[in-house]
Protein backbone atom coordinates (compact mmCIF):
# COMPACT_ATOMS: atom_id res chain seq x y z
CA UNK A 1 57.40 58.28 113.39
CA UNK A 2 57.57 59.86 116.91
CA UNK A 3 56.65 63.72 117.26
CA UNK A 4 59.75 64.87 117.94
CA UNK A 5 61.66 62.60 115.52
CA UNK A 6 59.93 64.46 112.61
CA UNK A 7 60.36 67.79 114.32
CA UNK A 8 64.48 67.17 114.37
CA UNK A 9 63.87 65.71 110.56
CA UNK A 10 62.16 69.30 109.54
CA UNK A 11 64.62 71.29 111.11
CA UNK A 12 67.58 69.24 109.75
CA UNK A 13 66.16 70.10 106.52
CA UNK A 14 65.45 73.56 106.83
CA UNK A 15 69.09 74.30 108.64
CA UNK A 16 70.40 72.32 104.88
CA UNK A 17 68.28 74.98 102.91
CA UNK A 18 69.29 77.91 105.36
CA UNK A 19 73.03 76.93 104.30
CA UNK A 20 72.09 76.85 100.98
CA UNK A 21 70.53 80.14 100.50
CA UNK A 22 73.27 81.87 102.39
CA UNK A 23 76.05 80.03 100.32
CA UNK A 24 73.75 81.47 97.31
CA UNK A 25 73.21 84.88 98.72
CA UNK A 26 77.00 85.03 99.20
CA UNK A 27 77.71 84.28 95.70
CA UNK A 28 75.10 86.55 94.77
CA UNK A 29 76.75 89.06 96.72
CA UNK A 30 80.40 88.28 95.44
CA UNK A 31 79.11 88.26 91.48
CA UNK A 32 77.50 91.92 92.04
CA UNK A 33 80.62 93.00 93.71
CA UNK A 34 82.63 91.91 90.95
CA UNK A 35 79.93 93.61 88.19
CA UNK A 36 80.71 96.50 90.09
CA UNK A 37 84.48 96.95 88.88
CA UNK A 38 85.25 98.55 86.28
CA UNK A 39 87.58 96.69 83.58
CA UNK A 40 88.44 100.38 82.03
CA UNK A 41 89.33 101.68 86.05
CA UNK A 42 91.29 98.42 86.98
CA UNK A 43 93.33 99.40 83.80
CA UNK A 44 93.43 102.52 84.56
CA UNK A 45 94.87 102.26 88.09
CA UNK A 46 97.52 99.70 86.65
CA UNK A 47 98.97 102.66 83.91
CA UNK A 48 98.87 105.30 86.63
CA UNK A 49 99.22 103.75 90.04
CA UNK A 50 103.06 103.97 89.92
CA UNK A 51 102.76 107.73 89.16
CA UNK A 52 100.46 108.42 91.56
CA UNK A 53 103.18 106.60 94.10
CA UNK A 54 106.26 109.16 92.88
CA UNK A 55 103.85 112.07 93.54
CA UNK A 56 102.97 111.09 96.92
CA UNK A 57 106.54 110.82 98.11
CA UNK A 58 107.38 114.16 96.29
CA UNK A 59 104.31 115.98 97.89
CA UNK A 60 102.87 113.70 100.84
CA UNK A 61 99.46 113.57 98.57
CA UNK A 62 97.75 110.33 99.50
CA UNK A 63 98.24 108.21 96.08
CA UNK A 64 94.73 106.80 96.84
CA UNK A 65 93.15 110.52 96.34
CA UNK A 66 95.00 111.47 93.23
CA UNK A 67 93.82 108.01 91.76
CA UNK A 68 90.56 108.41 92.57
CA UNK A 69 90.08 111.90 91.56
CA UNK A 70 91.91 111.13 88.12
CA UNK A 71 89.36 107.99 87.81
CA UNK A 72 86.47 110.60 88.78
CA UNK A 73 87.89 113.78 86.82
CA UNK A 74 88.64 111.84 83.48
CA UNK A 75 86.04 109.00 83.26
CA UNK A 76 89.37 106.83 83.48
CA UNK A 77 91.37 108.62 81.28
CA UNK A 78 88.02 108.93 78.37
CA UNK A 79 86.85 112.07 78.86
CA UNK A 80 87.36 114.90 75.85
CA UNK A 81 90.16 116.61 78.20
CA UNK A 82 92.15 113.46 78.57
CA UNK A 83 92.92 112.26 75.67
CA UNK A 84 93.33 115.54 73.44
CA UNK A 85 94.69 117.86 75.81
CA UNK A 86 96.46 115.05 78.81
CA UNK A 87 93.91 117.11 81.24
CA UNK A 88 93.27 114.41 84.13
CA UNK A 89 92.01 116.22 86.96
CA UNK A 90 89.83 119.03 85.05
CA UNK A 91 92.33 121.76 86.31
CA UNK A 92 91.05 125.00 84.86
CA UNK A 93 93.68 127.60 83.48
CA UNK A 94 93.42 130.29 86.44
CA UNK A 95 95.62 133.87 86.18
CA UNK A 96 98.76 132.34 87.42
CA UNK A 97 98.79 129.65 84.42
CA UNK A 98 101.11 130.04 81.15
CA UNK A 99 101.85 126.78 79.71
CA UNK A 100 99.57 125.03 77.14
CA UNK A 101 95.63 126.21 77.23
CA UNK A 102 92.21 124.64 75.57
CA UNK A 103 88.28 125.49 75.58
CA UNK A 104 85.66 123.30 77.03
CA UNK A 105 82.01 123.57 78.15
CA UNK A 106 82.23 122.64 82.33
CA UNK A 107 79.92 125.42 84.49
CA UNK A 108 79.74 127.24 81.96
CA UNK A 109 80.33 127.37 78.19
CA UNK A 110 84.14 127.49 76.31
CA UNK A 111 85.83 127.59 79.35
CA UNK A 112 89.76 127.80 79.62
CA UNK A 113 91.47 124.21 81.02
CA UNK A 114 95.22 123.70 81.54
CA UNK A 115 96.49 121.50 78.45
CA UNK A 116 99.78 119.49 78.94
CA UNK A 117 101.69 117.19 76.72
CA UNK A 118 101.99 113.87 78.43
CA UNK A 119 99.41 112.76 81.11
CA UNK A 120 102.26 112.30 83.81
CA UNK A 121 102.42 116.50 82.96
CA UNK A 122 99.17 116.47 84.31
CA UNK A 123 99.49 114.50 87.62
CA UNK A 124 103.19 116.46 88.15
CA UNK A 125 100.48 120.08 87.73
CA UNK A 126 97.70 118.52 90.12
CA UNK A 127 100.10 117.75 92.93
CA UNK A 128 101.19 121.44 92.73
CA UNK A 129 98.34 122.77 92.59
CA UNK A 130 97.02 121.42 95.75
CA UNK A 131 100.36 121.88 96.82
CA UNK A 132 100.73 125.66 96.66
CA UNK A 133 97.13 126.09 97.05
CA UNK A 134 96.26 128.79 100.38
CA UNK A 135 92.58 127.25 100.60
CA UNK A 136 94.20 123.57 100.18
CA UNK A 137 97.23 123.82 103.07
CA UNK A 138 94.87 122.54 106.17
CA UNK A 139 95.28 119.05 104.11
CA UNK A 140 99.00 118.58 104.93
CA UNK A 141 97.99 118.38 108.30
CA UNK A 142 96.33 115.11 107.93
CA UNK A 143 97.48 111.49 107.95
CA UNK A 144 98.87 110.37 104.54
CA UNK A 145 96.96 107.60 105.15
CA UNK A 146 93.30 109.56 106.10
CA UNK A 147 92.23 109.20 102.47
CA UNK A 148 88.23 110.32 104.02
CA UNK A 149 89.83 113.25 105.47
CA UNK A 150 91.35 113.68 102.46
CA UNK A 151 88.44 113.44 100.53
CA UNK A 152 86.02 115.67 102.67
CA UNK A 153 89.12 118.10 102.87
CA UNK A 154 88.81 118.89 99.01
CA UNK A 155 85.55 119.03 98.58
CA UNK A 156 85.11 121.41 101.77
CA UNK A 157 87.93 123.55 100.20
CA UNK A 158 85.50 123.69 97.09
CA UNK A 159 88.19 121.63 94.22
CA UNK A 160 84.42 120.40 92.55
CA UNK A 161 80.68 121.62 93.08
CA UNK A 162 79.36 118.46 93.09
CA UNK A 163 77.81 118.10 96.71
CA UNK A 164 78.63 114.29 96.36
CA UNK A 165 82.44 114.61 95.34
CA UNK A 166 83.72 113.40 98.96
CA UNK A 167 81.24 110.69 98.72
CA UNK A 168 82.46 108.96 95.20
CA UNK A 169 86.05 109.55 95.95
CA UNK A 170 85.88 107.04 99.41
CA UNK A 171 83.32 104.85 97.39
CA UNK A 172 85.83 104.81 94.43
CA UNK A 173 89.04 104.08 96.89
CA UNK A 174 87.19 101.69 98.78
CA UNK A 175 85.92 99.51 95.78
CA UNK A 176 89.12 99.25 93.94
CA UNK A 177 91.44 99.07 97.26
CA UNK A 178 92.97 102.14 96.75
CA UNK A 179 93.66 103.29 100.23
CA UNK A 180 97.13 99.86 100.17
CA UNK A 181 99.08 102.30 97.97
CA UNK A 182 98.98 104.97 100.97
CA UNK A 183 99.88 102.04 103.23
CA UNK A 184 102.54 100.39 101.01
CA UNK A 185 104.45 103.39 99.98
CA UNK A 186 102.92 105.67 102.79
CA UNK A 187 102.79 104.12 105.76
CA UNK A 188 106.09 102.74 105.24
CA UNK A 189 107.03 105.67 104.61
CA UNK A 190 106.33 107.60 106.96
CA UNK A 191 108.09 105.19 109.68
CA UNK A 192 111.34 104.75 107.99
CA UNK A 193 110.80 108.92 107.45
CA UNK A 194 109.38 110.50 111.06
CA UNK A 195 110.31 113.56 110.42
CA UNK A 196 110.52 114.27 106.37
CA UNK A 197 111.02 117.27 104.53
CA UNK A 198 108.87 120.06 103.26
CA UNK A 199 108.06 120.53 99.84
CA UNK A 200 108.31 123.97 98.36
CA UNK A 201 108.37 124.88 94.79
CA UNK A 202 110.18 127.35 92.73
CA UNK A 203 110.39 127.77 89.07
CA UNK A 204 107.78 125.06 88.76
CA UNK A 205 109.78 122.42 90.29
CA UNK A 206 110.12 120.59 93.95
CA UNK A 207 112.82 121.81 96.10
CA UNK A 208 113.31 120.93 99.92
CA UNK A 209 116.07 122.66 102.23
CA UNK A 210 118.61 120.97 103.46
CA UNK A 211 119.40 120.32 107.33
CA UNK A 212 122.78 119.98 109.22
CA UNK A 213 123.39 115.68 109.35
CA UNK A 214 121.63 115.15 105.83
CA UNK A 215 123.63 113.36 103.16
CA UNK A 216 122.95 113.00 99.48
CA UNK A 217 121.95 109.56 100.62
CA UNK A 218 119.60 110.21 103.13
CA UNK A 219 117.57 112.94 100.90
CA UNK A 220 117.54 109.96 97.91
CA UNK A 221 116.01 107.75 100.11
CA UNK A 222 113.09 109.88 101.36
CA UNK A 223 112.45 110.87 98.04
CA UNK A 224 113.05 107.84 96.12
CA UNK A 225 115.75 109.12 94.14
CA UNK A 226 119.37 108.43 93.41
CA UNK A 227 122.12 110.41 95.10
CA UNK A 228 124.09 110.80 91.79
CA UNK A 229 120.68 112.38 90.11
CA UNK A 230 120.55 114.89 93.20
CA UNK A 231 124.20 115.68 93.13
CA UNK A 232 123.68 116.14 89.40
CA UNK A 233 120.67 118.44 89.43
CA UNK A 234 122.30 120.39 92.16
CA UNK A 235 125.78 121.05 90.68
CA UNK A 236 127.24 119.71 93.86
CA UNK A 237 130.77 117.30 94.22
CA UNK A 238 130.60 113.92 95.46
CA UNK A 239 131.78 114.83 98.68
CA UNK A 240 129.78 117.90 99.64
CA UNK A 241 128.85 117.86 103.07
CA UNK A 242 125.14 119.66 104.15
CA UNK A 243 125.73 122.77 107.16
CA UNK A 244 121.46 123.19 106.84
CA UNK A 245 119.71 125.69 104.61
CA UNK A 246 121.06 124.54 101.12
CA UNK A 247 118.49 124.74 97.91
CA UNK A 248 118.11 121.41 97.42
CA UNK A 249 115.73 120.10 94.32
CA UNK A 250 114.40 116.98 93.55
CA UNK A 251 114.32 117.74 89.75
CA UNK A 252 116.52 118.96 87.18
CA UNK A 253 116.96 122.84 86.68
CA UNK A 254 115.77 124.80 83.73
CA UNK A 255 117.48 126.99 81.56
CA UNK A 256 115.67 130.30 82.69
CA UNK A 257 113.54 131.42 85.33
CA UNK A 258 109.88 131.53 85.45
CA UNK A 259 108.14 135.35 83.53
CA UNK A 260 107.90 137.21 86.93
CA UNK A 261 111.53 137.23 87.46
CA UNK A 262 112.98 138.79 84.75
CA UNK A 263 116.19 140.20 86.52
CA UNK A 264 117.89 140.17 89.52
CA UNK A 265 119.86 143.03 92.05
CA UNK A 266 122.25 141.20 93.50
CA UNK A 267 122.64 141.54 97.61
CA UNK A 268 125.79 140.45 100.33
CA UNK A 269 126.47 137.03 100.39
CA UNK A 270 125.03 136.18 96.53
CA UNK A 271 126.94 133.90 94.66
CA UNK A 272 126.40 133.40 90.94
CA UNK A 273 125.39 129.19 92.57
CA UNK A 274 123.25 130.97 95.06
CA UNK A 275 121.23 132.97 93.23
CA UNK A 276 121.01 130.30 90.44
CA UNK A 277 119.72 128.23 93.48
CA UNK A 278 117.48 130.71 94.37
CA UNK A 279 115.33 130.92 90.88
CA UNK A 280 115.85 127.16 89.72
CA UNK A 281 118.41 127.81 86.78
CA UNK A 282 121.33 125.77 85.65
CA UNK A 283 124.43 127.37 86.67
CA UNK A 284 125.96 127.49 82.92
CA UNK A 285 122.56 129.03 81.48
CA UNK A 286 122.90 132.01 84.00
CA UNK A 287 126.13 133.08 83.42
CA UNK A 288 125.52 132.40 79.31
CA UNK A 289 122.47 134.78 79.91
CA UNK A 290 124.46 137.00 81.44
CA UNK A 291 127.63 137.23 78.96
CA UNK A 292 129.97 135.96 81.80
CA UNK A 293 132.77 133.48 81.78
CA UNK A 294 132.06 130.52 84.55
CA UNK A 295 135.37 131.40 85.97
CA UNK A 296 135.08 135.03 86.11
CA UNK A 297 134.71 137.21 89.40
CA UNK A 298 131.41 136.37 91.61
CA UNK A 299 129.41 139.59 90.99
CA UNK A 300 129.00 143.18 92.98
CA UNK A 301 126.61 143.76 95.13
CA UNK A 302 124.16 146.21 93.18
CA UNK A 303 124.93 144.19 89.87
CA UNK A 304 121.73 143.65 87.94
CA UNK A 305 121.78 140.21 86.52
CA UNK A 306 119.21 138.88 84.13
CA UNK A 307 117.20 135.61 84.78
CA UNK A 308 115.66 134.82 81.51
């Protein structure tokens, strides 16, 4: 056989082997990526996902991040403060906090966590935290869909002291494909919304105010909720028409204000609605509260009415 005929034959041969160790390296590579997912986070993700959806329209919270720091915070829902006290994002109890407490060794020993009764509890408490967090506020300013920004954000703003916690939130998004819930229900989002809302909060739940030109149906659509629920949680008629500046919230009033706001002086322009606006009470609780018949006179100015 010529020279060159048997230098073609060995590299037709060694191109077939080069082909064949790349098709097994690629395998290779595929197999260890799949080791790498977690059955108990896949399942995980699938139980919570749609939460973690509901809060990101409410608060503009990237749905990736609050996945991955419930996945990092409670081991997937396994850790001790998941599953007996619904604790998925290690929140600790902090002076302002006076719902449901328990005691767990973190930095240091018996330390006081928030406790809550359902795990959705939990993720509703995590988005307001961040939410009404000072130190946390620069994050608003980013993309819903910067989920590194996102990441480095928290971590800067000192939520965990583990010098790795931006790191293992992207790696944790980017394994598990986190980062299409922002684009599916952000993304989207955000174009069919250019210019949404602010949150705010009072009494513990999600309010926005209204603007001149908003309907009932407009407001249900950014926030993914049904115009009868708003007119219902609002005490408004069908056909109430927005001038800008109403109350509006996105969740049903309680039956008393919050502990700091015991009682209230009433000023020009209150009206029993108003002021029940104001503090996040059901109309009929505050004027049951306050001994008063729902059609009596709308109160003085210098009246002292009590909230809880």
């Amino acid at each position: 056989m010529c020279y060159i005929c048997i230098r073609f034959s060995i590299l037709k041969d060694m191109r077939k082997y080069l082909t064949l160790i790349i098709i097994f390296l690629a395998g290779l590579s595929a197999t260890c990526y799949a080791q790498k997912r977690n059955q108990a986070y896949e399942d995980y993700i699938k139980k919570y996902r749609e939460i973690a959806v509901d809060e990101m329209k409410k608060y503009h919270i990237p749905a990736s991040i609050t996945l991955a720091q419930g996945l990092l915070e409670s081991g997937a829902g396994r850790s001790t403060l998941a599953r007996k006290s619904n604790n998925h994002f290690g929140i600790k109890c902090g002076s302002s906090w006076d719902g449901r407490t328990v005691r767990h060794d973190d930095d240091r020993r018996n330390e006081c966590f928030r406790a809550y009764r359902h795990a959705r509890e939990s993720y509703e408490d995590h988005s307001k935290f961040l939410r009404t967090g000072a130190r946390y506020a620069f994050l608003f300013r980013l993309k819903i869909t910067d989920y590194k920004g996102w990441a480095r954000g928290l971590k800067k703003a000192g939520y965990a002291t583990d010098p790795k916690y931006a790191d293992r939130l992207i790696s944790i998004i980017e394994l598990y494909e986190l980062y299409k819930y922002d684009r599916k229900g952000g993304l989207e989002w955000v174009e069919r919304v250019p210019n949404p809302h602010q949150p705010y909060l009072a009494n513990e739940m999600v309010y926005v105010i209204a603007r001149r030109g908003d309907t009932f149906k407009s407001l249900g659509y950014e926030f993914d909720i049904s115009s009868r629920k708003l007119r219902k949680y609002n005490e408004l008629p069908k056909d109430y028409e927005f001038r800008g500046g109403e109350v509006i919230y996105l969740e049903e009033k309680r039956k008393k204000a919050t502990k700091d706001h015991i009682v209230y002086v009433v000023k020009a322009g209150d009206s029993m609605y108003s002021i029940s606006q104001m503090f996040g009470i059901k109309l009929k609780y505050l004027y049951k509260m306050n001994k008063m018949d729902e059609d009596a006179p709308a109160p003085k100015v210098g009246d002292i009415l009590r909230l809880r």
